[in-house]
PDB file of N, CA and C in Angstrom:
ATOM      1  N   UNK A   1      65.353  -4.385 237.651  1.00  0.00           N
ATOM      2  CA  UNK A   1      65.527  -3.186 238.455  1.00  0.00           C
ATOM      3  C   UNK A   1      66.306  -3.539 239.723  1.00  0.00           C
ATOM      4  N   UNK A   2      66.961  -2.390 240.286  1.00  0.00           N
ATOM      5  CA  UNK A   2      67.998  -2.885 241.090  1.00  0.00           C
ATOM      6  C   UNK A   2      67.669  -1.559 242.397  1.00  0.00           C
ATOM      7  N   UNK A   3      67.249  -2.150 243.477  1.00  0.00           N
ATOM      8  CA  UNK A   3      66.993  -1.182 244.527  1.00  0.00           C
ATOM      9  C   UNK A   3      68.032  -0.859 245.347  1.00  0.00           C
ATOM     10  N   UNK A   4      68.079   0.675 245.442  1.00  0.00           N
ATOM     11  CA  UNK A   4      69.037   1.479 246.096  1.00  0.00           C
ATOM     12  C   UNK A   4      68.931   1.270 247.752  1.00  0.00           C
ATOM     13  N   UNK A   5      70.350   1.015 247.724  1.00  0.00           N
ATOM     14  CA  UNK A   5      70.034   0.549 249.708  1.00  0.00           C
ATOM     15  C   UNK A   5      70.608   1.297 250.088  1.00  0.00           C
ATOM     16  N   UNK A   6      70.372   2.784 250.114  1.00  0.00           N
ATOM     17  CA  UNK A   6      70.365   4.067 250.611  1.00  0.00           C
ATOM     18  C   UNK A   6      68.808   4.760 250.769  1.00  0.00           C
ATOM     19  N   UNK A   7      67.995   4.357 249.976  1.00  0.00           N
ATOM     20  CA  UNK A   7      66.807   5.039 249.703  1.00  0.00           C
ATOM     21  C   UNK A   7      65.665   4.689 249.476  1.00  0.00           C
ATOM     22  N   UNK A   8      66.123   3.258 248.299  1.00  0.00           N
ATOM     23  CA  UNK A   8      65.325   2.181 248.653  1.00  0.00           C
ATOM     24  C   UNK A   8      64.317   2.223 247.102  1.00  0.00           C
ATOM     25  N   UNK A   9      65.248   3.681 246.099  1.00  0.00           N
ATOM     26  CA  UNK A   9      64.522   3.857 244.829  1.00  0.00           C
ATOM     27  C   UNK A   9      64.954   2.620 244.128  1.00  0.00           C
ATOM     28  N   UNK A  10      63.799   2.330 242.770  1.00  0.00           N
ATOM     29  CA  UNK A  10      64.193   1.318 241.860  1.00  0.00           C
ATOM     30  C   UNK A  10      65.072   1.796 240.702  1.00  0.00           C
ATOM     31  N   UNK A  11      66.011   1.632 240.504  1.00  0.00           N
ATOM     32  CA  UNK A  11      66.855   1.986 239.752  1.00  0.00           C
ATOM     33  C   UNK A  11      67.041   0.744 238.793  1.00  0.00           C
ATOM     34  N   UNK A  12      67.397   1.666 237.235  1.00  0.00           N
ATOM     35  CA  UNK A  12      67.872   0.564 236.070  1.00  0.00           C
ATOM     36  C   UNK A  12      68.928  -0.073 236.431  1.00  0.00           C
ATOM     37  N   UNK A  13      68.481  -1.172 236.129  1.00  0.00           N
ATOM     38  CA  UNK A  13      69.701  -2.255 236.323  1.00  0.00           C
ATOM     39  C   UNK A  13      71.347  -2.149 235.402  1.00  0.00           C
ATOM     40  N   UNK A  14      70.931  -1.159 234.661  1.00  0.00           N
ATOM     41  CA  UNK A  14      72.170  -0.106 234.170  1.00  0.00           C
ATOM     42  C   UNK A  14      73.248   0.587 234.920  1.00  0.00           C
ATOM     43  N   UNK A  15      72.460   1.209 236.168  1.00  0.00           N
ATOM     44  CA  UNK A  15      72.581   2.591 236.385  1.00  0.00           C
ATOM     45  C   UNK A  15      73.649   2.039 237.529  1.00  0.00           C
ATOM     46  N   UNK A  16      74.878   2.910 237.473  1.00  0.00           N
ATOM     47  CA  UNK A  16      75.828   2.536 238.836  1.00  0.00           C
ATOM     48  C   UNK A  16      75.272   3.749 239.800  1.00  0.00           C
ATOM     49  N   UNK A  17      75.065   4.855 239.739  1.00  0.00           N
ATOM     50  CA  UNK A  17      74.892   5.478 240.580  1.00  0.00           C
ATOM     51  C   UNK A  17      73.163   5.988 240.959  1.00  0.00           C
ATOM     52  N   UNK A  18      72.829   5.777 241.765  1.00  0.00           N
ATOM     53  CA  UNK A  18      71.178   6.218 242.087  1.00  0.00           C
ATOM     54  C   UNK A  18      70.541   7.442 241.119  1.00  0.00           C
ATOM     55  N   UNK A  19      69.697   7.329 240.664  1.00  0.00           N
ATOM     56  CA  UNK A  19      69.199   8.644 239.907  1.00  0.00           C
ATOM     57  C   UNK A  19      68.503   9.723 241.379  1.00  0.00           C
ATOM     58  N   UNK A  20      67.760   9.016 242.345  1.00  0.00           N
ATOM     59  CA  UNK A  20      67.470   9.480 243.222  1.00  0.00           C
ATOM     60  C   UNK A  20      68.071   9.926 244.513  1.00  0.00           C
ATOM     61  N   UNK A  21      69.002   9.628 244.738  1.00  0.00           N
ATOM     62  CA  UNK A  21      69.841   9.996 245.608  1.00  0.00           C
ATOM     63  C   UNK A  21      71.377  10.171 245.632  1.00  0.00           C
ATOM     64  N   UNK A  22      71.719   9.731 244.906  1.00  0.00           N
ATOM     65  CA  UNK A  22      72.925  10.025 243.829  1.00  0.00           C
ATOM     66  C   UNK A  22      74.474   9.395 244.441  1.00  0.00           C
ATOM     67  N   UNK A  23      73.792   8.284 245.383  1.00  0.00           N
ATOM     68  CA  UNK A  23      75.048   7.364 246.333  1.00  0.00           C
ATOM     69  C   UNK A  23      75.200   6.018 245.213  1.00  0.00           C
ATOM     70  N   UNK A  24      76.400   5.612 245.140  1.00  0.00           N
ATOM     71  CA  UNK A  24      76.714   4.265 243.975  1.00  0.00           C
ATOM     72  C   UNK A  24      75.828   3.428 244.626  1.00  0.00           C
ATOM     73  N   UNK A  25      75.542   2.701 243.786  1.00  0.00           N
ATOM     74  CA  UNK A  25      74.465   1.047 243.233  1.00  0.00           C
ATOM     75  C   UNK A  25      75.409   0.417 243.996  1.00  0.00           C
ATOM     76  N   UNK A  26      75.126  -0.235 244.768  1.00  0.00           N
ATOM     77  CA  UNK A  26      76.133  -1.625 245.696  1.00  0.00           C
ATOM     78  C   UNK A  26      75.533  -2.778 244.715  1.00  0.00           C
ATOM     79  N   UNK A  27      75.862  -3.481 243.609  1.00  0.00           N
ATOM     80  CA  UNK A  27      75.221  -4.671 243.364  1.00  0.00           C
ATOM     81  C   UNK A  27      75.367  -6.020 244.007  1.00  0.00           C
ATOM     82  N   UNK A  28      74.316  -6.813 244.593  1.00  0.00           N
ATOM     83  CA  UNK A  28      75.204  -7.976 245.004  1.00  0.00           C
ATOM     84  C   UNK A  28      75.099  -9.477 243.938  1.00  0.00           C
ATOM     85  N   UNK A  29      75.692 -10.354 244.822  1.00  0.00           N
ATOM     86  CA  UNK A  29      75.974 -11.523 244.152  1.00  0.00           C
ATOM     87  C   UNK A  29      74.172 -12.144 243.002  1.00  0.00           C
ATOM     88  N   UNK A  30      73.410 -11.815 244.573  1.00  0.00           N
ATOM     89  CA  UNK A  30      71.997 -12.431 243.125  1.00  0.00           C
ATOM     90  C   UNK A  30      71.828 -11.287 242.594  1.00  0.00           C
ATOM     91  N   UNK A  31      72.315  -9.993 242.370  1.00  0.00           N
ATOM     92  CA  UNK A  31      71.851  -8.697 241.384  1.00  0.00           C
ATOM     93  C   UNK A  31      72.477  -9.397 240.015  1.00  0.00           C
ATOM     94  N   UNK A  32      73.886  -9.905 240.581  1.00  0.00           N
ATOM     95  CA  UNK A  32      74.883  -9.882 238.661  1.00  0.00           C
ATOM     96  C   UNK A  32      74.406 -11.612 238.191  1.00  0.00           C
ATOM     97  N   UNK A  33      74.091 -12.229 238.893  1.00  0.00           N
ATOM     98  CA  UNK A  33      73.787 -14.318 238.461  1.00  0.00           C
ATOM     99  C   UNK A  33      73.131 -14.196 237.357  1.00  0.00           C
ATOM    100  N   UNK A  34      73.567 -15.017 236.616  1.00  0.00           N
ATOM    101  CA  UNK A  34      72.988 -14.925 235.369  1.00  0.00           C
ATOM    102  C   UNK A  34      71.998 -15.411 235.383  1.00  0.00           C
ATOM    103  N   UNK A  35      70.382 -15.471 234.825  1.00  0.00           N
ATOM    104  CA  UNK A  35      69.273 -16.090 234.717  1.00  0.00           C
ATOM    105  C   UNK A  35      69.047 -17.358 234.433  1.00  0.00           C
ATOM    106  N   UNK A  36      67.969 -18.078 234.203  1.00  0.00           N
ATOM    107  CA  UNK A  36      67.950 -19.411 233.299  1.00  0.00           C
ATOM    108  C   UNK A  36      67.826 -19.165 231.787  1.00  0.00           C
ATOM    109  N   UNK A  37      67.180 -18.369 231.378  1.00  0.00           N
ATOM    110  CA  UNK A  37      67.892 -17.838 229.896  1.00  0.00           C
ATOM    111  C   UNK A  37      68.855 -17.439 229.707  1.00  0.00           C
ATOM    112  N   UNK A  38      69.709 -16.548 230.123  1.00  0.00           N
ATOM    113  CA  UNK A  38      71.323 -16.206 229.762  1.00  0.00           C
ATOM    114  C   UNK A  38      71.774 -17.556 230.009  1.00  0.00           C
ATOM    115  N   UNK A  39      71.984 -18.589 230.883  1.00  0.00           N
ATOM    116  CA  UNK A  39      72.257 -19.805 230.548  1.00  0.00           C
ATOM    117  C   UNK A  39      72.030 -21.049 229.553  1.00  0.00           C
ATOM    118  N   UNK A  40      70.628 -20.589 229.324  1.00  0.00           N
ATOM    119  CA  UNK A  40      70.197 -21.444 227.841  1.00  0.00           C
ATOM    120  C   UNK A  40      70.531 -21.397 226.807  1.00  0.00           C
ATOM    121  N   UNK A  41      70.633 -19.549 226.576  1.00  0.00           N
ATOM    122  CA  UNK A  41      71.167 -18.765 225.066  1.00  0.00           C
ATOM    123  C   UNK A  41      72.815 -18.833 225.305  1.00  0.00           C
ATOM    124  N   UNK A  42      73.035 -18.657 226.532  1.00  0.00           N
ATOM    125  CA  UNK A  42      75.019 -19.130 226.357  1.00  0.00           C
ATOM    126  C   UNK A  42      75.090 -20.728 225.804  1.00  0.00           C
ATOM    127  N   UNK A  43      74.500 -21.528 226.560  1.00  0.00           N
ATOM    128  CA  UNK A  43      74.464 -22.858 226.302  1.00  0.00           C
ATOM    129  C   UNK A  43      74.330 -22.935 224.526  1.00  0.00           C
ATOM    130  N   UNK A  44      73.026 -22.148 223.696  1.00  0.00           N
ATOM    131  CA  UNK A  44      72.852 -22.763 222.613  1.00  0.00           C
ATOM    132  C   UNK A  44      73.757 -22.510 221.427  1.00  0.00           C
ATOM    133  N   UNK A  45      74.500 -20.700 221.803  1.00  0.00           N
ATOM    134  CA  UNK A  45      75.046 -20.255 221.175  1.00  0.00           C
ATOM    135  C   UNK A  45      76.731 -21.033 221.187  1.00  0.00           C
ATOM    136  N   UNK A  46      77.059 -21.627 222.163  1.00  0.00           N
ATOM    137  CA  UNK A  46      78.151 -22.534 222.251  1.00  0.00           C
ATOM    138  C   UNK A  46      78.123 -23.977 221.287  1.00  0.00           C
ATOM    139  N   UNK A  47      76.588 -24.201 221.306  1.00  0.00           N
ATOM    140  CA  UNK A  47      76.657 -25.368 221.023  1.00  0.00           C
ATOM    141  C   UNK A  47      76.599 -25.049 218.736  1.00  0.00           C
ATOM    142  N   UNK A  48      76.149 -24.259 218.593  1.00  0.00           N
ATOM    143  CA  UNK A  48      76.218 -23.578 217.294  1.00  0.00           C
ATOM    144  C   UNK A  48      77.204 -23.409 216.862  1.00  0.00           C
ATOM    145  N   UNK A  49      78.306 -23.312 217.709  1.00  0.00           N
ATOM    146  CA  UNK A  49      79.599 -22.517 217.712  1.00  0.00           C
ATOM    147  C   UNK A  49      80.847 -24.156 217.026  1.00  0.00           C
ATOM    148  N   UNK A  50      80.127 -25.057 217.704  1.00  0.00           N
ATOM    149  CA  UNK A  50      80.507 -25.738 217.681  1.00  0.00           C
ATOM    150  C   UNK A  50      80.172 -27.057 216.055  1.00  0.00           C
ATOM    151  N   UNK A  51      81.386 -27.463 215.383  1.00  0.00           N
ATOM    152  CA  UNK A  51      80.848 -27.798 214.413  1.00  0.00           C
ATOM    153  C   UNK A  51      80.790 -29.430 214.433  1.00  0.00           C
ATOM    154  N   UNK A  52      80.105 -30.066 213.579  1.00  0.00           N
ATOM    155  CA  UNK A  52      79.859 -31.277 213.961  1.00  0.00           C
ATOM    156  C   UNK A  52      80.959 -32.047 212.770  1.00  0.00           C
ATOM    157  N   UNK A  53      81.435 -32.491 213.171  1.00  0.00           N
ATOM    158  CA  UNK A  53      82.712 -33.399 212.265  1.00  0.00           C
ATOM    159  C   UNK A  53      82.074 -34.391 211.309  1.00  0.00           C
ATOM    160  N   UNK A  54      82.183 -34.776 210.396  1.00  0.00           N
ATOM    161  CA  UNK A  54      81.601 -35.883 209.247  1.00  0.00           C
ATOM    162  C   UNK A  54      82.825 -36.904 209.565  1.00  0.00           C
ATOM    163  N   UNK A  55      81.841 -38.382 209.644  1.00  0.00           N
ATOM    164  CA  UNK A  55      83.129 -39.371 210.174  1.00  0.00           C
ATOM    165  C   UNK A  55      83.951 -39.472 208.874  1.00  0.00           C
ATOM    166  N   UNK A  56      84.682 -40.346 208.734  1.00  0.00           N
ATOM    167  CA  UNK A  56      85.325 -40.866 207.448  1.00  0.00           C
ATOM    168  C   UNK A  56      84.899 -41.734 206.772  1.00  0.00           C
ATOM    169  N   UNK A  57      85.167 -41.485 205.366  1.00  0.00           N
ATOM    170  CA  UNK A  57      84.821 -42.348 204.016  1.00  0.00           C
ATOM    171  C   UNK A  57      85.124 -43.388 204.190  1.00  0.00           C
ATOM    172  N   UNK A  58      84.858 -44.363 203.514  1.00  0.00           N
ATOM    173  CA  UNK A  58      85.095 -46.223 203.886  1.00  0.00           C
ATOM    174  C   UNK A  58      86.579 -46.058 203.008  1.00  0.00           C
ATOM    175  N   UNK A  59      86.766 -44.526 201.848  1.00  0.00           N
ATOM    176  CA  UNK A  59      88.052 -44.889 200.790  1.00  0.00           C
ATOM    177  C   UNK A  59      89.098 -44.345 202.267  1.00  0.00           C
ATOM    178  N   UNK A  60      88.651 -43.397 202.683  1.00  0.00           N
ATOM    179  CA  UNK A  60      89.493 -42.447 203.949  1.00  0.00           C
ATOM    180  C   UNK A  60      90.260 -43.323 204.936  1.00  0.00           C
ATOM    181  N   UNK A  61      89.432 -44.437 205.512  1.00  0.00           N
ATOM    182  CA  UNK A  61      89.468 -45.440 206.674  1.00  0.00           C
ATOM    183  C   UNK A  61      90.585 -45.883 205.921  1.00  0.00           C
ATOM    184  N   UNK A  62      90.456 -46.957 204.508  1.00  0.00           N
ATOM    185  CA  UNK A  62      91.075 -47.985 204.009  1.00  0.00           C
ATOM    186  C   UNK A  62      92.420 -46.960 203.793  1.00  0.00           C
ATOM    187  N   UNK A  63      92.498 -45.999 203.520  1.00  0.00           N
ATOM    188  CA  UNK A  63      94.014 -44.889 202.834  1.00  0.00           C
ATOM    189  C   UNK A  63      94.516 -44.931 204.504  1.00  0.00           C
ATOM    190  N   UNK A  64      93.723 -44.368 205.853  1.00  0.00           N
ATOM    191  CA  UNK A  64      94.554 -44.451 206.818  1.00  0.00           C
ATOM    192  C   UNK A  64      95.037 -45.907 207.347  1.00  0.00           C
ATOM    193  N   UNK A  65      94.104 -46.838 207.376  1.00  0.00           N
ATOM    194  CA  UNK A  65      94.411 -47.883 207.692  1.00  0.00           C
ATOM    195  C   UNK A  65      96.093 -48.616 207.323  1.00  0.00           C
ATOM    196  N   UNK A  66      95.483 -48.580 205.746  1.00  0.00           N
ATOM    197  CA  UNK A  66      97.040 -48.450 205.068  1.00  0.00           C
ATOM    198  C   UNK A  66      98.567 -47.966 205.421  1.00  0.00           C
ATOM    199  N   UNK A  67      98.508 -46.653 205.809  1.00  0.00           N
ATOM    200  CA  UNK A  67      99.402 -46.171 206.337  1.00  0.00           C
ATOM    201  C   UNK A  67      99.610 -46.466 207.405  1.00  0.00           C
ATOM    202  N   UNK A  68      99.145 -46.935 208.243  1.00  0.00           N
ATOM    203  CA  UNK A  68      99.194 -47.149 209.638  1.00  0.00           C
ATOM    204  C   UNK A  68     100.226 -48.577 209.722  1.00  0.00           C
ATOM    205  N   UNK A  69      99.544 -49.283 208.838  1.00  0.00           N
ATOM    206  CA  UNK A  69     100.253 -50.973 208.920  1.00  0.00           C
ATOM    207  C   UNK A  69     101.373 -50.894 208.311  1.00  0.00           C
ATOM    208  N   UNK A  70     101.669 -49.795 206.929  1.00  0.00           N
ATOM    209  CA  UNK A  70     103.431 -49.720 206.109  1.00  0.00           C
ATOM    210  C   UNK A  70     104.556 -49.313 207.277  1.00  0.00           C
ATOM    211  N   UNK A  71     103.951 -48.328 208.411  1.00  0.00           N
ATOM    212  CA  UNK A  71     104.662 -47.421 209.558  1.00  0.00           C
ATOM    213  C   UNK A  71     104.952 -48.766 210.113  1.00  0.00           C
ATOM    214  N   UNK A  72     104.035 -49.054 210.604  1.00  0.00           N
ATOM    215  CA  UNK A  72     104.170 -50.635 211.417  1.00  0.00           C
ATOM    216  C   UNK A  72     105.186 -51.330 210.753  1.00  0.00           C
ATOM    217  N   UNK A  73     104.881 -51.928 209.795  1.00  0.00           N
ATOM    218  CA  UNK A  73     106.177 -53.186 209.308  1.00  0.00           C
ATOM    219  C   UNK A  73     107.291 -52.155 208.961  1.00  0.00           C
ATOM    220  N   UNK A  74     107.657 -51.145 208.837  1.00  0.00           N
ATOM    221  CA  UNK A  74     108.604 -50.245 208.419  1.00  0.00           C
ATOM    222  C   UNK A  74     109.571 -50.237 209.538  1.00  0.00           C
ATOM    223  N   UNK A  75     108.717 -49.991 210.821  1.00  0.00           N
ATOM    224  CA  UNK A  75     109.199 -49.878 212.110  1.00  0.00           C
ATOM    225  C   UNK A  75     109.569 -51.245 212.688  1.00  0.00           C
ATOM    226  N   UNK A  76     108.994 -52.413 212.523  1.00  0.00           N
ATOM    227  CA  UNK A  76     109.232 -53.635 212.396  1.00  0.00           C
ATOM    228  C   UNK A  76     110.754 -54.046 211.926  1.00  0.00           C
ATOM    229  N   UNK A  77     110.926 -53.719 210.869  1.00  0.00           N
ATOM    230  CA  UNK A  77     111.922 -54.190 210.020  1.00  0.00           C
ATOM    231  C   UNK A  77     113.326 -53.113 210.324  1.00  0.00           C
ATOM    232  N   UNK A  78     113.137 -52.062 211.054  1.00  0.00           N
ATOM    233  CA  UNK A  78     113.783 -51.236 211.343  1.00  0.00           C
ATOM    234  C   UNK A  78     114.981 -52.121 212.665  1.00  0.00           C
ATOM    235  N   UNK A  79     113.601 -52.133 213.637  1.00  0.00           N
ATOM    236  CA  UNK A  79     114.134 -52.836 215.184  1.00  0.00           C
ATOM    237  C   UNK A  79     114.491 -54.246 214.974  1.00  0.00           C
ATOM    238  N   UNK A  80     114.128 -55.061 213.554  1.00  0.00           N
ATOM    239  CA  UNK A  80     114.379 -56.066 214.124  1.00  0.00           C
ATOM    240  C   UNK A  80     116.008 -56.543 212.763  1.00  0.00           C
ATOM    241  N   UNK A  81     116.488 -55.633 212.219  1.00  0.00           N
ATOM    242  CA  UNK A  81     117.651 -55.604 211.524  1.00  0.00           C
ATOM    243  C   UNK A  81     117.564 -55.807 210.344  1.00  0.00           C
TER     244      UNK A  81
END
């Protein structure tokens, strides 16, 4: 609930304009801060969001490895004539 500082009614934390006196809701900085739950449930829903990678196969490693060292002597044999 969000109190009207015209009047001093409790108003829904919805409501922009007073139901009781009918002057706009001034909200301030601690009215909009997010809670320690809206921070937990942002936090968990990020972390859900997020997917967890499977490392590589020992065949995966040995296939990149591979390629890595042909580039190498390729590039080797390139620079050195």
């Amino acid at each position: 609930m969000i109190k009207c500082l015209y009047c001093g009614y409790e108003c829904p934390d919805t409501a922009n304009i007073c139901p009781n006196c009918g002057k706009p809701i001034i909200k301030t900085v601690r009215d909009t801060q997010p809670t320690f739950d809206d921070i937990k449930e942002a936090l968990r829903r990020e972390k859900d969001g997020i997917k967890q990678t499977e490392p590589l196969s020992q065949k995966q490693a040995i296939i990149a490895a591979s390629g890595v060292l042909l580039l190498a002597f390729i590039a080797y044999q390139f620079l050195t004539g």
